[in-house]
Structure formats: C-alpha cells, structure tokens
C-alpha atoms as a PDB file:
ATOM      1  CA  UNK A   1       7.852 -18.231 -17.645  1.00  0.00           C
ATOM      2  CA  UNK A   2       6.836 -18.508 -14.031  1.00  0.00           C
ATOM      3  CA  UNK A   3       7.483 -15.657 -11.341  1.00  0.00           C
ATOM      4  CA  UNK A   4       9.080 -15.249  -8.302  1.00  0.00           C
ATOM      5  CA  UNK A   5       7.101 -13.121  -5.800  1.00  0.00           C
ATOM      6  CA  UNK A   6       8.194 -11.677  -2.976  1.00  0.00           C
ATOM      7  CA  UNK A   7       5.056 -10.558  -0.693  1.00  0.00           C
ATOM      8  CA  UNK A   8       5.754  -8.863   2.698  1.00  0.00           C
ATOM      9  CA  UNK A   9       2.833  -8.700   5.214  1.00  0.00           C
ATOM     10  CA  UNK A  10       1.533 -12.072   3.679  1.00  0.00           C
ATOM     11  CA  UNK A  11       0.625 -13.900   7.380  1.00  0.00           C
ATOM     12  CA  UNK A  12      -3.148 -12.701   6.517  1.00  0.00           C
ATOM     13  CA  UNK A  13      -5.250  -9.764   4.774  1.00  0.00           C
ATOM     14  CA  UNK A  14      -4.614  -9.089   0.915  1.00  0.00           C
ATOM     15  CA  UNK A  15      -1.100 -10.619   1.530  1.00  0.00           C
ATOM     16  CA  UNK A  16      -2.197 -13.930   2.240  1.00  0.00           C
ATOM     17  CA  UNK A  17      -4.605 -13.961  -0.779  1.00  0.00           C
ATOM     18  CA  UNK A  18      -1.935 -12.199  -2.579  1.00  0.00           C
ATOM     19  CA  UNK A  19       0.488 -15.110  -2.050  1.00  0.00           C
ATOM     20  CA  UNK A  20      -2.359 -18.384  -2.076  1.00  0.00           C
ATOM     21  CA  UNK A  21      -3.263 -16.361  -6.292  1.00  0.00           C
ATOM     22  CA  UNK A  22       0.231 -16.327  -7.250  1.00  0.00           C
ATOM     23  CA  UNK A  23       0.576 -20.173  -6.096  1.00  0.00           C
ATOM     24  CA  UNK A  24      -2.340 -21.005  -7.998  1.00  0.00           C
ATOM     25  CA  UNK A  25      -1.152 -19.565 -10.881  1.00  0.00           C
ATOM     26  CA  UNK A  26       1.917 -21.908 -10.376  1.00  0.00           C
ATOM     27  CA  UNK A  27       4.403 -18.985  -9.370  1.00  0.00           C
ATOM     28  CA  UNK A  28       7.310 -19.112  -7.036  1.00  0.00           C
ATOM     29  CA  UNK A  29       6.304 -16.890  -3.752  1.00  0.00           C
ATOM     30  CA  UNK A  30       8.312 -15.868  -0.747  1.00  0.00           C
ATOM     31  CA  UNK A  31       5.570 -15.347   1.727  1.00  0.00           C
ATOM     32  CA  UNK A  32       7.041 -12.621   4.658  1.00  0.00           C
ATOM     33  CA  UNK A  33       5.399 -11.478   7.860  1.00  0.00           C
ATOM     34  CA  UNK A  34       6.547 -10.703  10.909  1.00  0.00           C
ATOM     35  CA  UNK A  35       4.756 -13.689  12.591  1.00  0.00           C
ATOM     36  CA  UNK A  36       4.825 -16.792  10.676  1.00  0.00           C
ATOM     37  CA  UNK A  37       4.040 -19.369  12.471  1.00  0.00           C
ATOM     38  CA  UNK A  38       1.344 -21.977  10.337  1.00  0.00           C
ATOM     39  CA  UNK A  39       1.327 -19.603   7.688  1.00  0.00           C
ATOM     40  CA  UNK A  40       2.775 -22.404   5.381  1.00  0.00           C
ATOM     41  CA  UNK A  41       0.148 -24.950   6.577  1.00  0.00           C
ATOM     42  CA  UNK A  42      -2.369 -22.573   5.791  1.00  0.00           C
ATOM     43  CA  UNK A  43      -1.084 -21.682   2.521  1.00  0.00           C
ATOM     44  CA  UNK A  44      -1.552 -25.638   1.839  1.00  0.00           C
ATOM     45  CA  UNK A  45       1.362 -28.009   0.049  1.00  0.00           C
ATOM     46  CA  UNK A  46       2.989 -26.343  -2.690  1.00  0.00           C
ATOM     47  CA  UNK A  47       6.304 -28.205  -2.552  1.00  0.00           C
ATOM     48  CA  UNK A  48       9.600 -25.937  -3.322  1.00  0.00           C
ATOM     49  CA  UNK A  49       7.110 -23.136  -4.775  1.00  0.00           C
ATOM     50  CA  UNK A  50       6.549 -22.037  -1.662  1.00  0.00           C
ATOM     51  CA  UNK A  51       9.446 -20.278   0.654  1.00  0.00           C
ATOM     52  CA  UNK A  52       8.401 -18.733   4.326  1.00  0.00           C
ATOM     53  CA  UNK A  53      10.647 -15.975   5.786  1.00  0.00           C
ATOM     54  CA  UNK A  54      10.037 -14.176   9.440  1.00  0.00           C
ATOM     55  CA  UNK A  55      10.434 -10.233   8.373  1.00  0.00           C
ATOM     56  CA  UNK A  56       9.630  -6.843  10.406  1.00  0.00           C
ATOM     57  CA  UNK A  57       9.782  -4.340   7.162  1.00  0.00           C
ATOM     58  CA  UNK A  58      10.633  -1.988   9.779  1.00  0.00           C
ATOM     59  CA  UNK A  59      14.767  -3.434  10.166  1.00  0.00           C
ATOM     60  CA  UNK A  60      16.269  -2.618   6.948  1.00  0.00           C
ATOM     61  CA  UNK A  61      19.110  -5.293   7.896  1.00  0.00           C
ATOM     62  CA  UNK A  62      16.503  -8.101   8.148  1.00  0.00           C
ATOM     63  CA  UNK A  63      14.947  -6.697   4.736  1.00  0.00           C
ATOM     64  CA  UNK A  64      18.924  -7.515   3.228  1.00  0.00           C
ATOM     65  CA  UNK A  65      18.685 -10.661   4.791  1.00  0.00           C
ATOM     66  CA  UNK A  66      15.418 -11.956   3.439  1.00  0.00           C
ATOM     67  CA  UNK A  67      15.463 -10.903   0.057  1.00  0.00           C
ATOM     68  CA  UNK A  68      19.128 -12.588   0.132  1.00  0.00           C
ATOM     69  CA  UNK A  69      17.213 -16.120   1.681  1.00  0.00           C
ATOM     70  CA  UNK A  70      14.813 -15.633  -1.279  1.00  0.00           C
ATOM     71  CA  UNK A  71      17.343 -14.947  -4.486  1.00  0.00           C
ATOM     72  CA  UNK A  72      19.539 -18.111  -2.928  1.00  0.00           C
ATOM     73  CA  UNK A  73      16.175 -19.953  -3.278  1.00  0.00           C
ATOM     74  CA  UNK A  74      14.721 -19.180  -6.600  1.00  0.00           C
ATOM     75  CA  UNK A  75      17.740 -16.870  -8.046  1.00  0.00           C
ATOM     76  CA  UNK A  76      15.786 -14.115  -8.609  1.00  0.00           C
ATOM     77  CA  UNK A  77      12.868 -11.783  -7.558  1.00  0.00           C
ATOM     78  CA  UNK A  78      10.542 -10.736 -10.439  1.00  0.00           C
ATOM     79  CA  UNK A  79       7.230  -9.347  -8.459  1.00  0.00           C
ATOM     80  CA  UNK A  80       7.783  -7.438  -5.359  1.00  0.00           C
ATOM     81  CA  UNK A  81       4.623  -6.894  -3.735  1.00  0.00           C
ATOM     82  CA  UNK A  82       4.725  -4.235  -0.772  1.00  0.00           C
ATOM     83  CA  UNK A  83       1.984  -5.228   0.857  1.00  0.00           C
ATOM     84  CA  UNK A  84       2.775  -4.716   5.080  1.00  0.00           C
ATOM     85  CA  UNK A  85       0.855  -1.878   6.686  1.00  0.00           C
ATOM     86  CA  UNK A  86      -0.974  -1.014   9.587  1.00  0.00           C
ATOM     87  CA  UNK A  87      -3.777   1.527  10.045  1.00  0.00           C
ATOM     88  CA  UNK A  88      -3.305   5.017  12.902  1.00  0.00           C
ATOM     89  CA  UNK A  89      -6.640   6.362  12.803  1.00  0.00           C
ATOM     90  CA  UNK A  90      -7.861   9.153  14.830  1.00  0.00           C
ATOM     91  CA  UNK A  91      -7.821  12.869  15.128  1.00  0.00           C
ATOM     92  CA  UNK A  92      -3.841  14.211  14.794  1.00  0.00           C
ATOM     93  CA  UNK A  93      -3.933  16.156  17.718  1.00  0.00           C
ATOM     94  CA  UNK A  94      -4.652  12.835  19.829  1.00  0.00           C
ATOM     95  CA  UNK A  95      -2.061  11.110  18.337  1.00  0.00           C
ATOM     96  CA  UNK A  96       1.817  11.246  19.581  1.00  0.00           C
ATOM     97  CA  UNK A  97       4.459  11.456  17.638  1.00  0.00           C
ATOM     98  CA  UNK A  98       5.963   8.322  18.348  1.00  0.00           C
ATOM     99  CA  UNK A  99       2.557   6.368  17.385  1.00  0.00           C
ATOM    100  CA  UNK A 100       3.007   8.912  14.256  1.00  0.00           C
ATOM    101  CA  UNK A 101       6.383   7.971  13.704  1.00  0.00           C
ATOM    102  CA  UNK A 102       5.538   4.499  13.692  1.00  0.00           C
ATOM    103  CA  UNK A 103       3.150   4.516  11.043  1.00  0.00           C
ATOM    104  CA  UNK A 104       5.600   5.933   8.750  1.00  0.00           C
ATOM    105  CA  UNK A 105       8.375   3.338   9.667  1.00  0.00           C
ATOM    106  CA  UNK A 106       5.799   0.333   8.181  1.00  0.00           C
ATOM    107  CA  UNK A 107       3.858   2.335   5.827  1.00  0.00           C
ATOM    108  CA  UNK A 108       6.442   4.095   4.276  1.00  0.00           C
ATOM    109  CA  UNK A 109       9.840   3.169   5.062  1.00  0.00           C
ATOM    110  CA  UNK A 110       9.115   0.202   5.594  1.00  0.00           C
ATOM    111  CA  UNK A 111       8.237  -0.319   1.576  1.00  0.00           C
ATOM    112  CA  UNK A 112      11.320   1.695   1.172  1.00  0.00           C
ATOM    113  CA  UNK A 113      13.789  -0.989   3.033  1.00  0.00           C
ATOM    114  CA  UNK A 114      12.265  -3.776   1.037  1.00  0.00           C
ATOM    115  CA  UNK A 115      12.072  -2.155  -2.484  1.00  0.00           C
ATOM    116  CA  UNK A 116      15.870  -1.146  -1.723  1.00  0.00           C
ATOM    117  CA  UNK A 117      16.886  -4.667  -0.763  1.00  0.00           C
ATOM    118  CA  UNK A 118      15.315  -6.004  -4.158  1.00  0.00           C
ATOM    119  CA  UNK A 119      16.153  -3.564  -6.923  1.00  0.00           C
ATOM    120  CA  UNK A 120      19.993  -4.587  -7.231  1.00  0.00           C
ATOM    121  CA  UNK A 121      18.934  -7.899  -8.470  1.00  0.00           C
ATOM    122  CA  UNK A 122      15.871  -6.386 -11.155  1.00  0.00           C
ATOM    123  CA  UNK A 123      18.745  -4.177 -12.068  1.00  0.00           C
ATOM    124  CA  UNK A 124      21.443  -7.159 -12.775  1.00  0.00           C
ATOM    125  CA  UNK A 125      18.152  -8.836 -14.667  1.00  0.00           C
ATOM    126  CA  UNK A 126      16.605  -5.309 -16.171  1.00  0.00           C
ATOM    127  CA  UNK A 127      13.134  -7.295 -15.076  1.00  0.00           C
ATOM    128  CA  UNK A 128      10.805  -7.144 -12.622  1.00  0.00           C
ATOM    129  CA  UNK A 129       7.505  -5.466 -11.585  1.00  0.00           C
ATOM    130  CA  UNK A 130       6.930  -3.449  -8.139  1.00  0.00           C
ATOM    131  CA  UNK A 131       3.519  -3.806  -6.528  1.00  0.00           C
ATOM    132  CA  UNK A 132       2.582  -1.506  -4.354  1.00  0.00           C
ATOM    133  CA  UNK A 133      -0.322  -1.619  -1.837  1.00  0.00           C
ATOM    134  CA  UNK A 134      -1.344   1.609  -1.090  1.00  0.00           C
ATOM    135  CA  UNK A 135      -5.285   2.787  -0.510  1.00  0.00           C
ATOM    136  CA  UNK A 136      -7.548   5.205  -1.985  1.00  0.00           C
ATOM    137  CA  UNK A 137      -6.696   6.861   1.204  1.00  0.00           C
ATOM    138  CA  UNK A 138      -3.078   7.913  -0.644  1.00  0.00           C
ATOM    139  CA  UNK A 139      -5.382   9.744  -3.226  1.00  0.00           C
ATOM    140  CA  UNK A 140      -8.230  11.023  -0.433  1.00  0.00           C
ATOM    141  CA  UNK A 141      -8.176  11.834   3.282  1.00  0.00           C
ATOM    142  CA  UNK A 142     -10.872  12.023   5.502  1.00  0.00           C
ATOM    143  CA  UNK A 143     -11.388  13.005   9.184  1.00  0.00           C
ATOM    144  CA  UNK A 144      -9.848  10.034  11.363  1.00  0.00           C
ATOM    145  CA  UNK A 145      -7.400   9.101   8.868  1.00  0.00           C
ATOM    146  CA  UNK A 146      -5.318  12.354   8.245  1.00  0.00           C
ATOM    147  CA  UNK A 147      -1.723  10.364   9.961  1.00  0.00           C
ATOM    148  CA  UNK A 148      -2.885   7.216   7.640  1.00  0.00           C
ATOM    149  CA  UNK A 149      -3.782   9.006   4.881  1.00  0.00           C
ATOM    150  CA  UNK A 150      -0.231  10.994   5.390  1.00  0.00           C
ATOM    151  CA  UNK A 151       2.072   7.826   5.365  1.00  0.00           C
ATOM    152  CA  UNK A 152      -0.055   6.637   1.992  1.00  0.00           C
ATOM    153  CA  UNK A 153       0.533   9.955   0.064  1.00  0.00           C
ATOM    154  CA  UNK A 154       3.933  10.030   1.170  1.00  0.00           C
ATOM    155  CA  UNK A 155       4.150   6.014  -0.335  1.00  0.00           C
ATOM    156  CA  UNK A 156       2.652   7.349  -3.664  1.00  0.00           C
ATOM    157  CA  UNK A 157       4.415  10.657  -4.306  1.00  0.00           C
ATOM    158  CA  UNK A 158       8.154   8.031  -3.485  1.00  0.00           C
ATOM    159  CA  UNK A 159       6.443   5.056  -5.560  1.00  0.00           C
ATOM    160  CA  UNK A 160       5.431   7.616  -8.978  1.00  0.00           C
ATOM    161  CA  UNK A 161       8.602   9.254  -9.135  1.00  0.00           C
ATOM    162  CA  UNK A 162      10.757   5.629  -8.001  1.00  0.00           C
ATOM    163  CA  UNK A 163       8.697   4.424 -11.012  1.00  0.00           C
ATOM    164  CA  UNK A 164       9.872   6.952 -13.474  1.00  0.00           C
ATOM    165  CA  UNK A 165      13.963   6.135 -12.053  1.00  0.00           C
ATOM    166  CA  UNK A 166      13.314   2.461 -12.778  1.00  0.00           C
ATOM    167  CA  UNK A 167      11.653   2.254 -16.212  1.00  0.00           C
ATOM    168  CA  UNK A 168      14.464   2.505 -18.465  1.00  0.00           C
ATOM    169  CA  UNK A 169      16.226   0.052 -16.576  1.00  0.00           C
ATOM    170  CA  UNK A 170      12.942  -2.552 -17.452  1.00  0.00           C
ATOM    171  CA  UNK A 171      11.583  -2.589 -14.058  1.00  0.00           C
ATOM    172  CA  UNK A 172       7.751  -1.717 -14.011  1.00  0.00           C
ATOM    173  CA  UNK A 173       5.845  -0.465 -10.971  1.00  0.00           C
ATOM    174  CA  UNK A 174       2.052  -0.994 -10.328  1.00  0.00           C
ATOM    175  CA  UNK A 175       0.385   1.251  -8.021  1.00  0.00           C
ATOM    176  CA  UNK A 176      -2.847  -0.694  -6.390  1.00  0.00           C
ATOM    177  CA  UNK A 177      -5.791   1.857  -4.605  1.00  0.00           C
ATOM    178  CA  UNK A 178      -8.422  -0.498  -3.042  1.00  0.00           C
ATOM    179  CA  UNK A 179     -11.098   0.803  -1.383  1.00  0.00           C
ATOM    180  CA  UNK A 180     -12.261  -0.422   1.778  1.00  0.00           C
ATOM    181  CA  UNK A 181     -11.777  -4.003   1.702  1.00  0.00           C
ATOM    182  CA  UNK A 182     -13.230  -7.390   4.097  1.00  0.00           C
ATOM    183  CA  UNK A 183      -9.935  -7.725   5.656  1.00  0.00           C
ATOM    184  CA  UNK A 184      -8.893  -7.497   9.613  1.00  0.00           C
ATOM    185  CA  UNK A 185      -7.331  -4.466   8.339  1.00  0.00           C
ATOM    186  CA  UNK A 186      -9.543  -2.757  11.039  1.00  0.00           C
ATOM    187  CA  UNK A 187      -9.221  -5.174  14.388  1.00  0.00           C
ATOM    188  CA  UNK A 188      -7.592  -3.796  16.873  1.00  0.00           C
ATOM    189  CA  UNK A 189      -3.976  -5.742  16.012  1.00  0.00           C
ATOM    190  CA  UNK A 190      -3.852  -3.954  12.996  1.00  0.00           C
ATOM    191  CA  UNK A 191      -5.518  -0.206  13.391  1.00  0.00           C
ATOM    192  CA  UNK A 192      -4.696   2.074  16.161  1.00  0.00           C
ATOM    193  CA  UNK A 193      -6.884   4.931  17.523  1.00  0.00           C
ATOM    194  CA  UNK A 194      -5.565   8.472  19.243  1.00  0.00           C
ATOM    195  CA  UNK A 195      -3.709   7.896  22.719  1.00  0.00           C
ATOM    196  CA  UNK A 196      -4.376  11.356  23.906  1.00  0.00           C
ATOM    197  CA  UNK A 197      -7.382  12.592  25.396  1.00  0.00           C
ATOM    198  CA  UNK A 198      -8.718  16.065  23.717  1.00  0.00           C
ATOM    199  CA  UNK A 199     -12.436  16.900  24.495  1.00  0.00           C
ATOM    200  CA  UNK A 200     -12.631  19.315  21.582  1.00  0.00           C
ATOM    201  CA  UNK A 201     -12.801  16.152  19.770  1.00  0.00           C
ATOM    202  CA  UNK A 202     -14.516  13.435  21.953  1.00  0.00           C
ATOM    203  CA  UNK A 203     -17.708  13.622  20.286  1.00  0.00           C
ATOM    204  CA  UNK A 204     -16.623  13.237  16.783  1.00  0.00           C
ATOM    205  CA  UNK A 205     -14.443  10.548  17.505  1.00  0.00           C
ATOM    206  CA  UNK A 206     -16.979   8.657  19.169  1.00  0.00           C
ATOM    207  CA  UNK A 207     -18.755   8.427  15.873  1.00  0.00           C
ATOM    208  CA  UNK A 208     -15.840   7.657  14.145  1.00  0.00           C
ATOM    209  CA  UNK A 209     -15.204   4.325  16.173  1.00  0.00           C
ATOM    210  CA  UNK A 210     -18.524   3.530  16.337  1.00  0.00           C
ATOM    211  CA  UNK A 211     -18.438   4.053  12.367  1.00  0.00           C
ATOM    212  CA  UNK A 212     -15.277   2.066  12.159  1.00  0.00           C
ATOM    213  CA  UNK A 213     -16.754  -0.782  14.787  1.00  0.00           C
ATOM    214  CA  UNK A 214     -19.837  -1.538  12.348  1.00  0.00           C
ATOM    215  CA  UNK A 215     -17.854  -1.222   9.348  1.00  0.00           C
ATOM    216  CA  UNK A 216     -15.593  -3.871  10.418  1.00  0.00           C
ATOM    217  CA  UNK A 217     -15.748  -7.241   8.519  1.00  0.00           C
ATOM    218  CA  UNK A 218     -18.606  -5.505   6.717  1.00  0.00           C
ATOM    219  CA  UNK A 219     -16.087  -3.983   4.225  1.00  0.00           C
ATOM    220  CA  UNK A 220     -17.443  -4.363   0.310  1.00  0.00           C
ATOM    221  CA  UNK A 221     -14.368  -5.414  -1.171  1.00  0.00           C
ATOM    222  CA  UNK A 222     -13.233  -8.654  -1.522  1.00  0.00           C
ATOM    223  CA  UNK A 223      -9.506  -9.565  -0.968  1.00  0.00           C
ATOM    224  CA  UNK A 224      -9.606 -12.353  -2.664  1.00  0.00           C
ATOM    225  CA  UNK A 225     -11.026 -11.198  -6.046  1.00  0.00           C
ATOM    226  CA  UNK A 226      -8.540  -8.358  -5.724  1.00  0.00           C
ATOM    227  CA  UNK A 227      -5.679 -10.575  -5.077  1.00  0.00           C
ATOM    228  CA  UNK A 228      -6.348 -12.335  -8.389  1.00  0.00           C
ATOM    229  CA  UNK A 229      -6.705  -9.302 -10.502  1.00  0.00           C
ATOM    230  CA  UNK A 230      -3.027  -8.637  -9.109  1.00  0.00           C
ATOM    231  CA  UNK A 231      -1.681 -11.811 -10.221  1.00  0.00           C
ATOM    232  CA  UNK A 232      -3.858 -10.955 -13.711  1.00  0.00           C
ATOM    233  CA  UNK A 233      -2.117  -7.864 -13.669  1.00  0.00           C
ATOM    234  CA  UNK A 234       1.484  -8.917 -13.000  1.00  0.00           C
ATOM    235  CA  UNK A 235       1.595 -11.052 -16.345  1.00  0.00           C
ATOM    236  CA  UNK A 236       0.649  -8.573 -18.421  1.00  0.00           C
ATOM    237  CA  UNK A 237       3.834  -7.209 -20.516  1.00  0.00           C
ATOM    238  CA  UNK A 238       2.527  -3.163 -19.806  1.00  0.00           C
ATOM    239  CA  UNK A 239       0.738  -3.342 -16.424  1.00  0.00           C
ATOM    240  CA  UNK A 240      -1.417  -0.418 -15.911  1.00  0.00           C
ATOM    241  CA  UNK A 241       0.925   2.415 -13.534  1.00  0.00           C
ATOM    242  CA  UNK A 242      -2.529   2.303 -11.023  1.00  0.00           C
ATOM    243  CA  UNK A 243      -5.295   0.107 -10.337  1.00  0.00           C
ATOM    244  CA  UNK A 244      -8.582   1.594  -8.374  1.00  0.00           C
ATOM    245  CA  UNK A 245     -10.340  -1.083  -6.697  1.00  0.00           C
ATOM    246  CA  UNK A 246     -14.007  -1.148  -5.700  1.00  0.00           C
ATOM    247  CA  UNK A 247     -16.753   0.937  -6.177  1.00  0.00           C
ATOM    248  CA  UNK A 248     -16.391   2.962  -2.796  1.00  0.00           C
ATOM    249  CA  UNK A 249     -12.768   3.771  -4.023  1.00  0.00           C
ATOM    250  CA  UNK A 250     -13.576   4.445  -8.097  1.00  0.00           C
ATOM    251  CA  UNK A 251     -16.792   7.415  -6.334  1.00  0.00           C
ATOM    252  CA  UNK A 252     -14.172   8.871  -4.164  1.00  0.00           C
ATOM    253  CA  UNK A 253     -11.463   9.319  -6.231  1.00  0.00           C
ATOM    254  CA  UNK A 254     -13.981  10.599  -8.996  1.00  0.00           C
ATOM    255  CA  UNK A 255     -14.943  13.116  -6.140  1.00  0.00           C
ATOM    256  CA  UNK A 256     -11.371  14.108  -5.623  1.00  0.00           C
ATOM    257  CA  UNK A 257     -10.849  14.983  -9.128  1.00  0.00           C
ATOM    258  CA  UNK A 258     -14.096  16.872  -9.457  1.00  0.00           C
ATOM    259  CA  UNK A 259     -12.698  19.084  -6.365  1.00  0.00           C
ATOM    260  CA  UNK A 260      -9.474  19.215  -8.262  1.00  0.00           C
ATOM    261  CA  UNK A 261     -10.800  20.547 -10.969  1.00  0.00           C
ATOM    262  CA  UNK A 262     -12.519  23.658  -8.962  1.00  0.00           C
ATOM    263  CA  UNK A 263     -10.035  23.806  -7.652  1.00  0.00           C
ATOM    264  CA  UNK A 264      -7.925  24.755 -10.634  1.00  0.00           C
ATOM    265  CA  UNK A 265     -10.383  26.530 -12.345  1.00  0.00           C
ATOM    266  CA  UNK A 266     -10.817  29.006  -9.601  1.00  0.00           C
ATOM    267  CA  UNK A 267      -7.061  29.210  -8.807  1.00  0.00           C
ATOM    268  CA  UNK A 268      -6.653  29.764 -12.709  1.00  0.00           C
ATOM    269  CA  UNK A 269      -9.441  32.533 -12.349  1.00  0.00           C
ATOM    270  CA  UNK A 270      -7.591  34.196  -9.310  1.00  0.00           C
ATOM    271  CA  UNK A 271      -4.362  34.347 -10.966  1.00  0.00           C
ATOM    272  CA  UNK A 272      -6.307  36.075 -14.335  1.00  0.00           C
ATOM    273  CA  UNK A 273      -7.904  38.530 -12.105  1.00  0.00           C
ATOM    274  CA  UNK A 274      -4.741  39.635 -10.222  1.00  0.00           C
ATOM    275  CA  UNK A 275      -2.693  39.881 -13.656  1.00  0.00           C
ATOM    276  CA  UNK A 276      -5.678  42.150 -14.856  1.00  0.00           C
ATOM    277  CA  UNK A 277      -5.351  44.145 -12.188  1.00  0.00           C
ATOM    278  CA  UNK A 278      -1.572  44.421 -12.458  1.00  0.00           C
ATOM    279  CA  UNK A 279      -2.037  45.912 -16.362  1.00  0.00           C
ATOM    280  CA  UNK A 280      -4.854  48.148 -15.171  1.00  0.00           C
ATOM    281  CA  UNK A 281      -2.460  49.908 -12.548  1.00  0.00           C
ATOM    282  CA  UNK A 282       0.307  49.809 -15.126  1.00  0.00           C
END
C-alpha cells in the first residue's frame, strides 16, 4: 500500500530530497515549510500525490491546522518525518538566551507540536512510523555546537522514550543520525553564530568559522542518497530504532562509545575502591 508522508522543513535540504524519494516511490507527501513559494514547481508534476502546506513548526495551532489540511486530503498520515531545524553554533557564553531559546522552539518543540498534532490519527489507525531527523550531534558535542548539540540530545532522550509510549499502540519511530551532510544546513539563513562579544573566546571562534566557512557545501554526505535510504527504511515492516549516516558520523559515534566505556570502567573501579574501603574501616 502506498504512504502518506508528512515532511516539515521540506522547502530545501534533506526535506526536499526527503519529499522528491517518497514521490518517486509513488507515495502521497505533504511537503511543509515555512516558505513555500515554487516548492511544488520544483518538486515537478506529481498530480494529487503531491499536497503543499505553509507551516512554522514553531505555532503549535498552525501544526493542528496542517496536519488537519493533510488527513482531509489523503485521510491519513502514515510517515511523519520531523525534519525542520536550524543550526546555533558558537561558544554558550556568546550566545543569549533568547537566540538559545529559539533553537529549542524549532529543534525541539517544534518536533514536539507536530508529532502531537499527528499521533491522534496513528492512534485511531494503530499505524504509522515517526522519522526523526536528528544529527550525530544528539549523540556527540563538540566546541561550537554545545546549544545545538543541547536541543538534539534533548530531541533524542523525548524521541527514545516517546518511542517506547507508542509501540504497543503500532506506531514505530526511526531515529536518523547523519553526519555532516552537502546541504545549506550551514549558510547563514540556516546556522547562527554567538551575538555576544567575549575575548576569552575570540580566537577559538575565529577558527571555528573559518572551519565552518570551508566546510560549507564541502560536506561528505549526500542528501540525496540519504533521503532514499529513508524512504528504503520506511517500508520495511521493523525499521531499525536508529540509523547512523556517513562515515564522519559512524567514527564519532564509535569514539563516543569508546569514551563511554572508560568511562564506566573507571567509574565501576571508583565505586569498588570506595566500598573496599568502607569494609576495611568496618
């Protein structure tokens, strides 16, 4: 049977490829953005398969109101892909709260707005399949990224224990990691750097733009190969819980648990030590 996606941030990036796969595989999508002007003309002529709705994640009302627009369409939602996000790099200290805030109102709540608006009807169905786009920047965090990196461990710890809420009901969820991918993830429209002025840092952070400046549309991974391993993914009847994407991502993450695994080993050696030394006082 064909699917219904419903794809938010899907004007360009992953989105966008995420939406022209699912087409090609002859699904239903609802492609969301918060600008969508020519986003159907660039998605080409797919007849009624395709369905274009104007959404800011951020206004849980106009969340409602989309996913309504979409189940009046097709009559159902059976892939949500959370997909909108922006990037707030730089040092915390130079970054306010408000620009800290914001991150979290698209990278988190925003998801949370959306995945709200959709799980009544996966419930009345007992289908569907959540896909989340999160980074292997919700797994590691790095200097530059530590309010990024926040807002995508915050989306993970929510989506792996959502996922565990939903499963008897017959809703799935899919957890994608990419690392860092050819995208204009990291133009200035999309990331943001520090708006306060520390000198402590000036140095460091002039190495990290310069860093981020040549990295830019030099990115390994490829969108649009990862955009069809989704749709792969999505028709599967067990979908794996997470997907790592790219080599950058798969050596990072492998770092993370070799430091995890220190990291318990010593912690499990501190706690025999002090329990030794509590029975040799006794």
């Amino acid at each position: 049977m064909k699917k219904v996606w419903f794809i938010t941030g899907a004007s360009r990036g992953l989105g966008f490829d995420i939406a022209a796969a699912a087409l090609r595989a002859g699904d239903m999508v609802v492609a969301t953005g918060r600008t969508i002007d020519g986003l159907a003309d660039s998605l080409g002529e797919h007849g009624e398969r395709l369905h274009v709705v104007a959404l800011d994640v951020t206004d849980p009302d106009a969340a409602v109101r989309a996913v309504q627009e979409a189940t009046a369409r097709f009559g159902r939602i059976d892939v949500l892909v959370n997909n909108a996000g922006r990037a707030q790099l730089g040092w915390f200290e130079t970054i306010s709260d408000e620009h800290v805030r914001a991150q979290f109102d698209t990278n988190l709540f925003g998801a949370m707005h959306v995945t709200r608006a959709v799980l009544p009807s996966m419930r009345a169905h007992r289908a569907g399949l959540i896909v989340t786009i999160s980074s292997v920047n919700g797994l590691v965090a790095n200097p530059g990224g530590s309010v990024y990196s926040a807002s995508k461990f915050a989306l993970e710890g929510w989506i792996e224990g959502l996922a565990q809420e939903i499963e008897p009901l017959g809703i799935k969820s899919l957890i994608i990691e990419p690392g860092m991918m050819n995208t204009d993830f990291l133009d200035p429209q999309s990331a943001r750097h520090g708006d306060i002025d520390i000198p402590e840092y000036a140095e460091a952070i002039a190495q990290f733009q310069a860093f981020i400046k040549d990295a830019n549309h030099r990115q390994p991974g490829d969108p649009a190969v990862l955009a069809a391993t989704i749709v792969e993914l999505a028709a599967l009847p067990r979908p794996p819980q997470r997907y790592i994407f790219g080599d950058d991502a798969l050596n990072w993450t492998s770092g993370k648990l070799d430091q995890l695994k220190e990291q318990l080993d010593r912690s499990s050696d501190i706690a025999n030590s002090i329990a030794d030394r509590g029975t040799v006082d006794a």
